[in-house]
Protein backbone atom coordinates (compact mmCIF):
# COMPACT_ATOMS: atom_id res chain seq x y z
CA UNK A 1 18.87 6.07 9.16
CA UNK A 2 18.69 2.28 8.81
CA UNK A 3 15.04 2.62 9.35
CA UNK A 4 14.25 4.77 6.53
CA UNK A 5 16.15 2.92 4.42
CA UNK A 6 13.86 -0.38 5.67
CA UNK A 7 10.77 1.56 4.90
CA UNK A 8 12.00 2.65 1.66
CA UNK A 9 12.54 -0.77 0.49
CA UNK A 10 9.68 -1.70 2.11
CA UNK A 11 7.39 0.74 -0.16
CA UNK A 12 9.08 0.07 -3.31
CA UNK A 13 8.40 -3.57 -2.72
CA UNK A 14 4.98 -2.98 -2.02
CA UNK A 15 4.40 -0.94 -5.12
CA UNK A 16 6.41 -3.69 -7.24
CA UNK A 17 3.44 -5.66 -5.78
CA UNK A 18 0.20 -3.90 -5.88
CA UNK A 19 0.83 -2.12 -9.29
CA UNK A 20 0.48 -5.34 -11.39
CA UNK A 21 -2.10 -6.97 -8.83
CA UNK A 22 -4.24 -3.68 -9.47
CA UNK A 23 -3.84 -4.17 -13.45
CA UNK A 24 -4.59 -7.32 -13.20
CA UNK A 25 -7.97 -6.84 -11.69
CA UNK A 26 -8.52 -4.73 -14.22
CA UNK A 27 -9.46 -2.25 -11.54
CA UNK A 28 -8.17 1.33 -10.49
CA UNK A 29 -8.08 1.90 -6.99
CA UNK A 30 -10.56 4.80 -5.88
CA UNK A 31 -9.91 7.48 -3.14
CA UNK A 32 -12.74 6.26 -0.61
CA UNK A 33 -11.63 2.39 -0.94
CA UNK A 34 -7.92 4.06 -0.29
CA UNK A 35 -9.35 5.68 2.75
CA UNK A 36 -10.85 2.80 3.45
CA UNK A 37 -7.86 0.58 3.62
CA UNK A 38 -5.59 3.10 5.34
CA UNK A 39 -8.76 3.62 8.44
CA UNK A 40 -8.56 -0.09 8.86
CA UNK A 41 -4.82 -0.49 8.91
CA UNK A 42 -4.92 2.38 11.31
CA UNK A 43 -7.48 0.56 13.84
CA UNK A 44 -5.23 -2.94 13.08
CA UNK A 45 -1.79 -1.26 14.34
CA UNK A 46 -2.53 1.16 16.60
């Protein structure tokens, strides 16, 4: 259970985060860049 909860918190921080950084750039995130990210993140941790 405690894990959840970490990851929870953990999202919710994250989206605090990348929600204004995003507006800032004046940009909107695209699928492909998403896919993008999430591929390399993949290779990085597993």
């Amino acid at each position: 259970m405690t894990t959840t909860n970490n990851q929870e918190r953990r999202n919710q921080l994250m989206m605090k985060e990348i929600i204004p950084f995003d507006q800032r750039l004046n940009s909107r995130l695209n699928k492909q860049k998403i896919t993008i990210l999430q591929v390399n993140l993949g290779k990085h941790y597993n």
